[in-house]
C-alpha atoms as a PDB file:
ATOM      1  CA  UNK A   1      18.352 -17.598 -16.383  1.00  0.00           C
ATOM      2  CA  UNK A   2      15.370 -18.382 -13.556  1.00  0.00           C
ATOM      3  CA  UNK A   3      16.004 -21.658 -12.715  1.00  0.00           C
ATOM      4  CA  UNK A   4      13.264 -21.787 -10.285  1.00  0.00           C
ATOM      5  CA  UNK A   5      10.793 -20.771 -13.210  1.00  0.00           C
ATOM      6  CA  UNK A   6      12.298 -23.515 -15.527  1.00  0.00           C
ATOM      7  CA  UNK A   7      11.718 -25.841 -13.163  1.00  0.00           C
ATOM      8  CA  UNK A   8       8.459 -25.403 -12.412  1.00  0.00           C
ATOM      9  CA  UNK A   9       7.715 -25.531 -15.966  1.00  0.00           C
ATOM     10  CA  UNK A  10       9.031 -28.988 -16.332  1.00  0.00           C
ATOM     11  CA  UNK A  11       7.077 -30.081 -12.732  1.00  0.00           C
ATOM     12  CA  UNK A  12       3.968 -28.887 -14.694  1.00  0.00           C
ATOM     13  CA  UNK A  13       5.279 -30.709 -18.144  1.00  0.00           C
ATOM     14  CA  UNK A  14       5.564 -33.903 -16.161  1.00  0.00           C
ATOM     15  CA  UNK A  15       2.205 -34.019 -14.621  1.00  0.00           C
ATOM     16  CA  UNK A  16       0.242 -32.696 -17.235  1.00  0.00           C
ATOM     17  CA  UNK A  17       1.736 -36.127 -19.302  1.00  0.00           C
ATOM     18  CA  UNK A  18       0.690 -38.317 -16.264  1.00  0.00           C
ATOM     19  CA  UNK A  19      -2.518 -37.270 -16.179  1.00  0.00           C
ATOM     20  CA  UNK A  20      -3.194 -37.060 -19.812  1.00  0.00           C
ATOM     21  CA  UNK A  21      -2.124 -40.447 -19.975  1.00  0.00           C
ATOM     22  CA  UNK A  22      -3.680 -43.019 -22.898  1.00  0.00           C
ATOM     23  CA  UNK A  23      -3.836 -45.116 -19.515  1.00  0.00           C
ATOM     24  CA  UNK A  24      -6.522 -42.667 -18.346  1.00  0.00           C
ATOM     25  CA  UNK A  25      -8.528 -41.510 -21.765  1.00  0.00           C
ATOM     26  CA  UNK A  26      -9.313 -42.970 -24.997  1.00  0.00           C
ATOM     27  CA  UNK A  27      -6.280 -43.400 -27.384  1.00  0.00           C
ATOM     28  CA  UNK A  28      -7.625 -40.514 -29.944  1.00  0.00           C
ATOM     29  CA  UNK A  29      -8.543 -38.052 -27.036  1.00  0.00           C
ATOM     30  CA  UNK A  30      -5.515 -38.747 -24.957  1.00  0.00           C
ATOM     31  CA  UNK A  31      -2.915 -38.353 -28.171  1.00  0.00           C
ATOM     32  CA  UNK A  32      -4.629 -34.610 -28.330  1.00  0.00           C
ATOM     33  CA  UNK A  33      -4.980 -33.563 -24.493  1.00  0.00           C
ATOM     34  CA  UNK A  34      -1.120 -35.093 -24.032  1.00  0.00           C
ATOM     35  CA  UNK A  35       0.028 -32.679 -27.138  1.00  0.00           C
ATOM     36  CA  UNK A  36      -2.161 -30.126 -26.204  1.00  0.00           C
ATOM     37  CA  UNK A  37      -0.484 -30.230 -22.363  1.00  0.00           C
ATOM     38  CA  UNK A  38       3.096 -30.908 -23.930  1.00  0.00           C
ATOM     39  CA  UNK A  39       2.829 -27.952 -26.385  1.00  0.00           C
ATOM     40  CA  UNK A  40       1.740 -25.156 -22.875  1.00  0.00           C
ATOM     41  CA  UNK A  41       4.361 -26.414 -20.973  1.00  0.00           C
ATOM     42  CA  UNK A  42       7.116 -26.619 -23.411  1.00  0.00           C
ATOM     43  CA  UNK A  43       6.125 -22.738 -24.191  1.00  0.00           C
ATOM     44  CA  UNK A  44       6.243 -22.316 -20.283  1.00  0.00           C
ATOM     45  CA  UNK A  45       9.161 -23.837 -20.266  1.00  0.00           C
ATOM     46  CA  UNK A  46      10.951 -21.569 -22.914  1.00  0.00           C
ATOM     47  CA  UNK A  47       9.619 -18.480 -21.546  1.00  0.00           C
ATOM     48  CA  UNK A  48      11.503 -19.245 -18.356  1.00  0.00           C
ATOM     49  CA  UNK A  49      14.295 -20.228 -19.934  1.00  0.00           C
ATOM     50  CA  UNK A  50      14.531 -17.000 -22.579  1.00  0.00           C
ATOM     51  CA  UNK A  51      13.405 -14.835 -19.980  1.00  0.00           C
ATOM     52  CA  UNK A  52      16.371 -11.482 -19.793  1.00  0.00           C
ATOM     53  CA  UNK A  53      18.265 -11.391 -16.507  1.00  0.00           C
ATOM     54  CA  UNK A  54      18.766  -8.067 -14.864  1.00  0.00           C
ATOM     55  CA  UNK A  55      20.926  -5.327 -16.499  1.00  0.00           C
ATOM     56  CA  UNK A  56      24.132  -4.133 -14.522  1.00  0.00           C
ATOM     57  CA  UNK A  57      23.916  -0.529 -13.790  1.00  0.00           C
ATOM     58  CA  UNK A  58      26.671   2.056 -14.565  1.00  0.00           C
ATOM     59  CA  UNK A  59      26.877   5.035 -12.164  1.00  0.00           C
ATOM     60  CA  UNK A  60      28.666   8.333 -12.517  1.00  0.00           C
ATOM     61  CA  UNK A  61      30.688   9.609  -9.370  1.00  0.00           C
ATOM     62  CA  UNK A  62      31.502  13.351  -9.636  1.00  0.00           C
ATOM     63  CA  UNK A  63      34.358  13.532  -6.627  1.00  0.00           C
ATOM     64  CA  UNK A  64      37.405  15.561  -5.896  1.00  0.00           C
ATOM     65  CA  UNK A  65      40.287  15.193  -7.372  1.00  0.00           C
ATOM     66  CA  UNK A  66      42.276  14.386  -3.588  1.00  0.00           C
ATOM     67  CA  UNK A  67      39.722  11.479  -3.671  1.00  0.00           C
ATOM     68  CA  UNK A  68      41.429   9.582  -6.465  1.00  0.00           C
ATOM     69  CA  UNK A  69      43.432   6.839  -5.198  1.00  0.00           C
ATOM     70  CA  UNK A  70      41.422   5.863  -2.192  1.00  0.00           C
ATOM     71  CA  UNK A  71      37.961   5.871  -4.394  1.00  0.00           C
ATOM     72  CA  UNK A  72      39.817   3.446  -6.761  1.00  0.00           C
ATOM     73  CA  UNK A  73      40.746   0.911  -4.245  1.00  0.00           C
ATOM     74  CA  UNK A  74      37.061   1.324  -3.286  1.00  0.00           C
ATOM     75  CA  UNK A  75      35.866   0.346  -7.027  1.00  0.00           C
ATOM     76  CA  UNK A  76      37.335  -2.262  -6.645  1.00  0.00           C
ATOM     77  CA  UNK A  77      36.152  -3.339  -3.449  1.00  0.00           C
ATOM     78  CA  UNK A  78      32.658  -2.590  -4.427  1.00  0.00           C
ATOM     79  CA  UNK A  79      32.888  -4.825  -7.728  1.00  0.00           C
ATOM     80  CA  UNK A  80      32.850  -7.732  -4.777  1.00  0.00           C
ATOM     81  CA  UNK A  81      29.484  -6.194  -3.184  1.00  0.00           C
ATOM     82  CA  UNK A  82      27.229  -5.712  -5.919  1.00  0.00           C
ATOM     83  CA  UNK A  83      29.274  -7.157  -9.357  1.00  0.00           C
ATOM     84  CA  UNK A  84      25.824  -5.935 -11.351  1.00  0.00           C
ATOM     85  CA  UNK A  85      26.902  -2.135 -10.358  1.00  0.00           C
ATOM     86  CA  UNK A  86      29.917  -0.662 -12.592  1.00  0.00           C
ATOM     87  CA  UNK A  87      31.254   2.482 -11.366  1.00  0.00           C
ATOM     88  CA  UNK A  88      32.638   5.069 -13.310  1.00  0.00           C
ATOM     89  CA  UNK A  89      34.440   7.851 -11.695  1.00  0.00           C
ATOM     90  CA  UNK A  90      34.502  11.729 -12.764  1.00  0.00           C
ATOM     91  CA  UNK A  91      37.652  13.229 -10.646  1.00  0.00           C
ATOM     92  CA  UNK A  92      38.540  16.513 -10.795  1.00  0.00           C
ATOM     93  CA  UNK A  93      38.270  20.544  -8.626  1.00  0.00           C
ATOM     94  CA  UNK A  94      35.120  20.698  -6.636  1.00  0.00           C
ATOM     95  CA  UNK A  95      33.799  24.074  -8.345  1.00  0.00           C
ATOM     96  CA  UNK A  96      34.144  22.719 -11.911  1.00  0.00           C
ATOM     97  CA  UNK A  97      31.968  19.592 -10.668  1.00  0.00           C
ATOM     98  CA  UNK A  98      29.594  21.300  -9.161  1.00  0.00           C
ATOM     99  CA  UNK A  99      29.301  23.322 -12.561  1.00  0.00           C
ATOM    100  CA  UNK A 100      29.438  20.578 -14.948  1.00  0.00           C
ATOM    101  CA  UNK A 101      26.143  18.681 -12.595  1.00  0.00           C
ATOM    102  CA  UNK A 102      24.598  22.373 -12.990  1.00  0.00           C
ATOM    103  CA  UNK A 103      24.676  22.249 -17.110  1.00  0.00           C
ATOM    104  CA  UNK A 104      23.129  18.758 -16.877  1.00  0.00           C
ATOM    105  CA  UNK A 105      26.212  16.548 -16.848  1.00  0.00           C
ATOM    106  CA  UNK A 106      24.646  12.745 -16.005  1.00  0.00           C
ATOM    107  CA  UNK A 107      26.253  12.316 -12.404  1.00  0.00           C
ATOM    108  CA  UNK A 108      24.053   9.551 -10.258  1.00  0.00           C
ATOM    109  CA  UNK A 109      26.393  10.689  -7.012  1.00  0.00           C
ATOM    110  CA  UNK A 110      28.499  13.880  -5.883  1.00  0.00           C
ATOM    111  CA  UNK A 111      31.161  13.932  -3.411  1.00  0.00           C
ATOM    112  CA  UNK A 112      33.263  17.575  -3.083  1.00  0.00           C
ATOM    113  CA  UNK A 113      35.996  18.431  -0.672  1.00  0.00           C
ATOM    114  CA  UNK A 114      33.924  21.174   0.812  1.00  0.00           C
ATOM    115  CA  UNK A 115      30.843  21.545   2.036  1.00  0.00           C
ATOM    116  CA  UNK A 116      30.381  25.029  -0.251  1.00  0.00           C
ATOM    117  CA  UNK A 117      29.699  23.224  -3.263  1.00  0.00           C
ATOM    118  CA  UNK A 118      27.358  20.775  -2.446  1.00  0.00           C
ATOM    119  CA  UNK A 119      25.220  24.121  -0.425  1.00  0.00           C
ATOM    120  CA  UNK A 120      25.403  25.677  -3.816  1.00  0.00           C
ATOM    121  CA  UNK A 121      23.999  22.365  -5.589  1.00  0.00           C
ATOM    122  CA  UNK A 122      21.143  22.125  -2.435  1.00  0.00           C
ATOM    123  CA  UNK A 123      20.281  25.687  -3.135  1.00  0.00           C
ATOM    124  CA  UNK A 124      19.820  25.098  -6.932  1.00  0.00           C
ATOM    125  CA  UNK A 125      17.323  22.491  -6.572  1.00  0.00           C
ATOM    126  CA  UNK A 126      19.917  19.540  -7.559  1.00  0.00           C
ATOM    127  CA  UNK A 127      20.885  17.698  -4.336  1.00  0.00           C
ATOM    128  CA  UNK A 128      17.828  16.926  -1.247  1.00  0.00           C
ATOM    129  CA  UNK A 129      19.281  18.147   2.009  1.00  0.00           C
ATOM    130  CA  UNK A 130      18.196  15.265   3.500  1.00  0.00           C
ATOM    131  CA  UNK A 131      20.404  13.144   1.450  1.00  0.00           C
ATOM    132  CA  UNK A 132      24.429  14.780   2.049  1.00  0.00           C
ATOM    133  CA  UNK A 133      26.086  13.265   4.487  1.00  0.00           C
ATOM    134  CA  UNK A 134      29.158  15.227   6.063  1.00  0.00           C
ATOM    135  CA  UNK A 135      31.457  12.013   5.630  1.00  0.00           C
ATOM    136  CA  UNK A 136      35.377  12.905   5.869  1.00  0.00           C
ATOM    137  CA  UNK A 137      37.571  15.394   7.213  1.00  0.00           C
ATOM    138  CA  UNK A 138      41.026  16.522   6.121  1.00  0.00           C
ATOM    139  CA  UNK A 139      44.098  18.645   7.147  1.00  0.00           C
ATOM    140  CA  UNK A 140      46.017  21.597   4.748  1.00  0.00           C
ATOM    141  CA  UNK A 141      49.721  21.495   5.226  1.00  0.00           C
ATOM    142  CA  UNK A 142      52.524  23.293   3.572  1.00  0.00           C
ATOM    143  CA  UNK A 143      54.761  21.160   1.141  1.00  0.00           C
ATOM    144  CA  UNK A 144      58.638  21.655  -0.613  1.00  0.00           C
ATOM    145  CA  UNK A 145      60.097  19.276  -2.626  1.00  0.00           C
ATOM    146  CA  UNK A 146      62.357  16.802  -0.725  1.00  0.00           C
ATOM    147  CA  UNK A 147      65.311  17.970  -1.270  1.00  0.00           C
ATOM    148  CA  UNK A 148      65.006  21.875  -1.224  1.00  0.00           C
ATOM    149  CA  UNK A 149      67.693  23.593   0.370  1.00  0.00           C
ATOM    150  CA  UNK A 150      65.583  26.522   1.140  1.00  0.00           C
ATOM    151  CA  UNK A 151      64.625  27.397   4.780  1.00  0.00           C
ATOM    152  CA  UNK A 152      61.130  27.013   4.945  1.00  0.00           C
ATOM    153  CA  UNK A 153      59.904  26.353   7.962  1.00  0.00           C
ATOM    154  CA  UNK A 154      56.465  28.281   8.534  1.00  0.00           C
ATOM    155  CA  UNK A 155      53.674  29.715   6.333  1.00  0.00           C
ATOM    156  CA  UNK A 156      55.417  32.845   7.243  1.00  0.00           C
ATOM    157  CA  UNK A 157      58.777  31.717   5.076  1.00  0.00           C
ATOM    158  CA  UNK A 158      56.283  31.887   1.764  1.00  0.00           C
ATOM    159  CA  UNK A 159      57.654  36.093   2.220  1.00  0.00           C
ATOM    160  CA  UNK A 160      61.209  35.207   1.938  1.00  0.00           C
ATOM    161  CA  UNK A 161      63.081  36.451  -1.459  1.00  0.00           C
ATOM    162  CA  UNK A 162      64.150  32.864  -1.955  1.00  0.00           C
ATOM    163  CA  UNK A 163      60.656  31.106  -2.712  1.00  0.00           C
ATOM    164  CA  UNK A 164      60.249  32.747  -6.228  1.00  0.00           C
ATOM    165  CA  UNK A 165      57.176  30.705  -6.436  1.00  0.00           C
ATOM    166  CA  UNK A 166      54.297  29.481  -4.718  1.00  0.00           C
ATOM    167  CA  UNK A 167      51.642  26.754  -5.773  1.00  0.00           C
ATOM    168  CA  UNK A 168      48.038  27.192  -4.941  1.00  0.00           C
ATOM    169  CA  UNK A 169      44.467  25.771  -6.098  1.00  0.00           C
ATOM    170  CA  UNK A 170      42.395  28.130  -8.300  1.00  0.00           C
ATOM    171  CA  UNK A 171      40.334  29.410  -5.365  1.00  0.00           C
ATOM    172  CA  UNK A 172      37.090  30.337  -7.394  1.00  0.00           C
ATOM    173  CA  UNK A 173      36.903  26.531  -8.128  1.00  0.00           C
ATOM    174  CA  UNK A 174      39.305  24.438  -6.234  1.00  0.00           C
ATOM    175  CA  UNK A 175      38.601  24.558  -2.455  1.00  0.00           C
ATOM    176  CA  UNK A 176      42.073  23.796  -1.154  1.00  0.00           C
ATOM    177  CA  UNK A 177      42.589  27.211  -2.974  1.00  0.00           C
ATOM    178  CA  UNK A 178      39.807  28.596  -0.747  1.00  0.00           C
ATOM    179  CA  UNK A 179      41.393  27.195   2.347  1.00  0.00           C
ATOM    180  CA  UNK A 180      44.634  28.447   1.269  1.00  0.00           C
ATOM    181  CA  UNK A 181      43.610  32.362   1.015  1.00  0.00           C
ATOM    182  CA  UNK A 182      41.869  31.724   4.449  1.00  0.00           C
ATOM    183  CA  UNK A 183      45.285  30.504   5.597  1.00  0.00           C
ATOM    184  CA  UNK A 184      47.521  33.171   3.955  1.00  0.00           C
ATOM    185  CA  UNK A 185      44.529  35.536   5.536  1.00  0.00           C
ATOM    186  CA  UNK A 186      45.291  34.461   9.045  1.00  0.00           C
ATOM    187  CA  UNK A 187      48.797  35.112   8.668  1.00  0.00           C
ATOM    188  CA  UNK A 188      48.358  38.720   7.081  1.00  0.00           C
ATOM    189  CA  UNK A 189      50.255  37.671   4.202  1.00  0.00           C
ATOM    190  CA  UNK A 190      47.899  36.655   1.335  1.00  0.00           C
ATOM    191  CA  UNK A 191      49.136  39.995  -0.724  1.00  0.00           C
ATOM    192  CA  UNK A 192      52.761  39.570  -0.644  1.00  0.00           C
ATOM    193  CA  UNK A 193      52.609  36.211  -1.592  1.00  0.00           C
ATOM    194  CA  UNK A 194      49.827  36.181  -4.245  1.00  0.00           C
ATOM    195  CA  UNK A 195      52.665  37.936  -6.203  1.00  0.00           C
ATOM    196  CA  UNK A 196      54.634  34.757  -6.628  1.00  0.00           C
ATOM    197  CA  UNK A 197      51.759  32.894  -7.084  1.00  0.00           C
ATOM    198  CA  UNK A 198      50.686  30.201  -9.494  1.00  0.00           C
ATOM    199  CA  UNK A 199      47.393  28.545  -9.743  1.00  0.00           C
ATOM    200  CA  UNK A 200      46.466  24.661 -10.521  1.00  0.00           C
ATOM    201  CA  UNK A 201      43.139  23.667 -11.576  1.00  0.00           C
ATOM    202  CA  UNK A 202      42.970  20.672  -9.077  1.00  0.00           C
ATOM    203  CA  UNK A 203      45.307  19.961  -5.767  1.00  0.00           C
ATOM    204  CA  UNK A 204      46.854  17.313  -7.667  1.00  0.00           C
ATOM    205  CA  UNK A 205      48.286  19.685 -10.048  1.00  0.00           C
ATOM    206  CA  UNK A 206      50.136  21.682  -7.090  1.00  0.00           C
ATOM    207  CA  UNK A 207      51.221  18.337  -5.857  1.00  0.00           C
ATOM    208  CA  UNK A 208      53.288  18.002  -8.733  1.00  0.00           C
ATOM    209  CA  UNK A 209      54.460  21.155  -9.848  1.00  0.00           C
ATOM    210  CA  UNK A 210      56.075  21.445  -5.769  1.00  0.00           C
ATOM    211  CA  UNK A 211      57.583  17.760  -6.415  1.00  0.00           C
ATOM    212  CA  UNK A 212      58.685  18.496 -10.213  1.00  0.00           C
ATOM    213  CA  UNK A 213      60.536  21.971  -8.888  1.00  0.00           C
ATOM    214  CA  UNK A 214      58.078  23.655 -10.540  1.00  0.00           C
ATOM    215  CA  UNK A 215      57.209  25.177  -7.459  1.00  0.00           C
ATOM    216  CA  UNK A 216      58.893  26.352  -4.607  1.00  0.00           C
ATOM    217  CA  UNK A 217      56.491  25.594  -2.164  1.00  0.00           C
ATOM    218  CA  UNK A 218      52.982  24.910  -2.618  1.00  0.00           C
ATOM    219  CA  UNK A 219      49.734  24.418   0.011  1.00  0.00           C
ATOM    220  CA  UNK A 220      47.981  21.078  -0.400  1.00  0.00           C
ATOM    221  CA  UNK A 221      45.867  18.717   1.588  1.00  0.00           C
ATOM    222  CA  UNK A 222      48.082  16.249   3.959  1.00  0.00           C
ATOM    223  CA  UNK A 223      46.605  13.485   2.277  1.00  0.00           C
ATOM    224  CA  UNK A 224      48.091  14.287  -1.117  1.00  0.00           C
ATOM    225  CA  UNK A 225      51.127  14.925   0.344  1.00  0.00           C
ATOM    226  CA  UNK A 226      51.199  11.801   2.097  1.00  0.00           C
ATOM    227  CA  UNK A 227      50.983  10.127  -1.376  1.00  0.00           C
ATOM    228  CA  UNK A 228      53.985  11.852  -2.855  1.00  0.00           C
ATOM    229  CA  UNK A 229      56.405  11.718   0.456  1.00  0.00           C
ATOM    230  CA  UNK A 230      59.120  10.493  -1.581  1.00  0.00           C
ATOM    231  CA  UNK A 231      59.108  13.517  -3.483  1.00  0.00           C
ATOM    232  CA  UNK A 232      58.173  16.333  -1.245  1.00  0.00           C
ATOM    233  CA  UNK A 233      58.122  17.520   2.348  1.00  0.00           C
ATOM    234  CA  UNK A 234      55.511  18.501   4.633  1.00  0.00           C
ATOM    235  CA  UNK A 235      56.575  21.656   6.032  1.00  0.00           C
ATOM    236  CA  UNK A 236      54.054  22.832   8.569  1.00  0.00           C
ATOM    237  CA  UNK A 237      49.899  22.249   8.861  1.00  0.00           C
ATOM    238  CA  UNK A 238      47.362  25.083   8.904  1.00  0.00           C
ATOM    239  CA  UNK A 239      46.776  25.859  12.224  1.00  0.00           C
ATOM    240  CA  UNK A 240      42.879  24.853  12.466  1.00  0.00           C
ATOM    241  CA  UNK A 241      41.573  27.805  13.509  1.00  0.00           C
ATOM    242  CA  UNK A 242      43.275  29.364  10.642  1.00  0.00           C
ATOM    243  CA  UNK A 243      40.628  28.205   7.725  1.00  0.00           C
ATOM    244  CA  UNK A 244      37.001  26.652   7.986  1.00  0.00           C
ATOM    245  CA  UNK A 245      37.326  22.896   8.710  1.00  0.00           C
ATOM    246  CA  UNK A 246      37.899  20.739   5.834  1.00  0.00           C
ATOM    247  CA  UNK A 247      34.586  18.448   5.358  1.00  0.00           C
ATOM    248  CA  UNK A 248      33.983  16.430   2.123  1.00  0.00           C
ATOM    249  CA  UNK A 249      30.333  15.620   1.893  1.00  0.00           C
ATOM    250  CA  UNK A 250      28.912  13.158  -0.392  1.00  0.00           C
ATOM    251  CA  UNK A 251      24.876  13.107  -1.696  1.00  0.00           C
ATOM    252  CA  UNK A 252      22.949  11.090  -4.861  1.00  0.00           C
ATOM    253  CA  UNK A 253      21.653  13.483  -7.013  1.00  0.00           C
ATOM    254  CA  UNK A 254      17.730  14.217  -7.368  1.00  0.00           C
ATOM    255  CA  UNK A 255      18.334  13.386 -11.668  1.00  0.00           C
ATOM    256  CA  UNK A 256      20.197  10.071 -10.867  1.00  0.00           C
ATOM    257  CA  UNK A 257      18.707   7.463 -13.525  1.00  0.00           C
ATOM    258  CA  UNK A 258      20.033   4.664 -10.954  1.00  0.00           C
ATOM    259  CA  UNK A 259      18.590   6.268  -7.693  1.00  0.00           C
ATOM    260  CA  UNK A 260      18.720   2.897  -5.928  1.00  0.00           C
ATOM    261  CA  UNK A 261      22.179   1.999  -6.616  1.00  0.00           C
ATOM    262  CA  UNK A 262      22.908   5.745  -5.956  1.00  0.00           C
ATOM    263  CA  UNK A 263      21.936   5.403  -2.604  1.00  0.00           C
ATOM    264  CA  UNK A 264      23.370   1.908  -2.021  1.00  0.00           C
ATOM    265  CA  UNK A 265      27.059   3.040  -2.747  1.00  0.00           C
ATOM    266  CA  UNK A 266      26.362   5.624  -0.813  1.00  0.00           C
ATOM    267  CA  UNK A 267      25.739   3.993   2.147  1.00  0.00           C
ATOM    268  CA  UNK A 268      28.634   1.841   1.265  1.00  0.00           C
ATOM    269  CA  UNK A 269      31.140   4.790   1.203  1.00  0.00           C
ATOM    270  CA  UNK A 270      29.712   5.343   4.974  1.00  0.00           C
ATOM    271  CA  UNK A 271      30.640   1.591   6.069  1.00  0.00           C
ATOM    272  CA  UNK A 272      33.330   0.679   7.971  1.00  0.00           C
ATOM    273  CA  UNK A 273      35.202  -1.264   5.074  1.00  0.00           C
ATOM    274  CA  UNK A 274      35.184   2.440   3.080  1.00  0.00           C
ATOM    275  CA  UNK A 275      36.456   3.956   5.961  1.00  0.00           C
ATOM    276  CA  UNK A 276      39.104   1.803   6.776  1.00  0.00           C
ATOM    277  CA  UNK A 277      40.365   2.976   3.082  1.00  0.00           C
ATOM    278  CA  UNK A 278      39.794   6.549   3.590  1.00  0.00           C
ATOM    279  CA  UNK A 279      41.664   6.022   6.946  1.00  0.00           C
ATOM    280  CA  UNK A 280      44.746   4.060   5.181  1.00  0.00           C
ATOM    281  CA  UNK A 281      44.915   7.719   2.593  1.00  0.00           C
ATOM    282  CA  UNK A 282      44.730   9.951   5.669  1.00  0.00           C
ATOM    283  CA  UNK A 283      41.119  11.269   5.824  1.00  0.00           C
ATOM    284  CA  UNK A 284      39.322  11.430   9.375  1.00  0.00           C
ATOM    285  CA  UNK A 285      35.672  10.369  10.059  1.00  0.00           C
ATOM    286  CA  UNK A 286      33.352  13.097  10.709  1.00  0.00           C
ATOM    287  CA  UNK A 287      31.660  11.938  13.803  1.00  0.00           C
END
């Protein structure tokens, strides 16, 4: 409801009666003019009154699946900035996103845990360069489950005859998969242990086939494993030079039916209340 409209209607109302007062005209003439005055502004008055108030806006976040629990507590955080915007979240491996936004899925923003996807979604024509933003960093680490008895210790331990199996992300669609092979690469020992290997569709899914036993060991990103330390053990993090740097970049996409709110949250997720979250779940600011 405009209240300032409604008002203004009834300021109108009121001197439109004064001055269409039987005081000022003859009786006949002024009974006409005052119900001719009292009929405009009482429409006036109902159009301001029946007037719609702004829709709320539902927008579609595409972002990685290790983004889940701190983009959550950021829903809800947002809900207190702009109530009118709902949020509604799209989690899952990087690749498959970036697929699903290329057969037309309706995603208003697109956040991936490496910067190869959102190239790929630049180079297609779906995502303005000008508008990704390098925003968060992250760390690979090797995990176990808690209590293991086995002596891992190093990447190099994936070889030994006692880890049966190993848990890794898809690589052609989950990039902690990528930065795994880059990892296993660096050591010279990708071969021998892609022979024990099994693959997840997300990180979260090698999260908990390591802490279920599933696993032996598995290679995740240290903020995942931070969120299951009850369960499993951080063995040893990827040297840094051994992979390409972990950057999650986040863009609005060029289709986005909510463009403004698009951009809006994501100039929120670049604010130092978002980033105090990120920073409580273990992400790093890219400076």
């Amino acid at each position: 409801m405009k209240k300032r409209g409604m008002w203004a209607a009834l300021f109108i109302l009121a001197m439109l009666i004064t001055a269409c007062s039987p005081a000022a005209q003859a009786p006949e003439a002024a009974e006409k003019t005052t119900e001719a005055a009292t009929e405009k502004a009482e429409k006036e008055v109902t159009e301001a009154v029946t007037e719609p108030v702004g829709e709320s806006v539902q927008l579609t976040v595409s972002a990685a699946a290790s983004l889940t629990d701190a983009m959550n507590e950021l829903k809800e955080i947002y809900q207190g900035v702009d109530p009118a915007v709902e949020v509604t979240y799209n989690f899952g491996a990087s690749g498959a996103l970036q697929t699903q936004i290329e057969e037309g899925a309706g995603v208003d923003v697109f956040m991936s845990a490496a910067k190869k996807q959102m190239d790929a979604l630049i180079e297609g024509g779906y995502v303005d360069a000008a508008e990704a933003k390098e925003l968060l960093r992250n760390d690979v680490v090797l995990i176990q489950k808690k209590d293991a008895t086995g002596a891992l210790s190093s990447f190099e331990d994936l070889m030994k005859d006692e880890v049966k199996t190993v848990a890794l992300g898809e690589p052609e669609s989950v990039p902690v998969g990528q930065y795994s092979e880059e990892i296993l690469n660096f050591f010279n020992i990708l071969e021998e242990v892609k022979v024990k290997t099994t693959y997840g569709s997300d990180v979260r899914q090698v999260l908990t086939w390591v802490a279920s036993g599933e696993a032996d060991a598995g290679i995740v990103y240290k903020t995942d494993a931070i969120l299951e330390e009850e369960q499993i053990q951080i063995i040893a993090a990827a040297p840094a030079e051994s992979h390409k740097p972990v950057i999650y970049p986040v863009a609005t996409l060029k289709n986005s039916t909510h463009p403004e709110a698009a951009k809006a949250f994501v100039e929120f997720l670049q604010g130092e209340d978002a980033m105090a979250v990120f920073e409580k779940y273990g992400f790093g600011k890219v400076e």
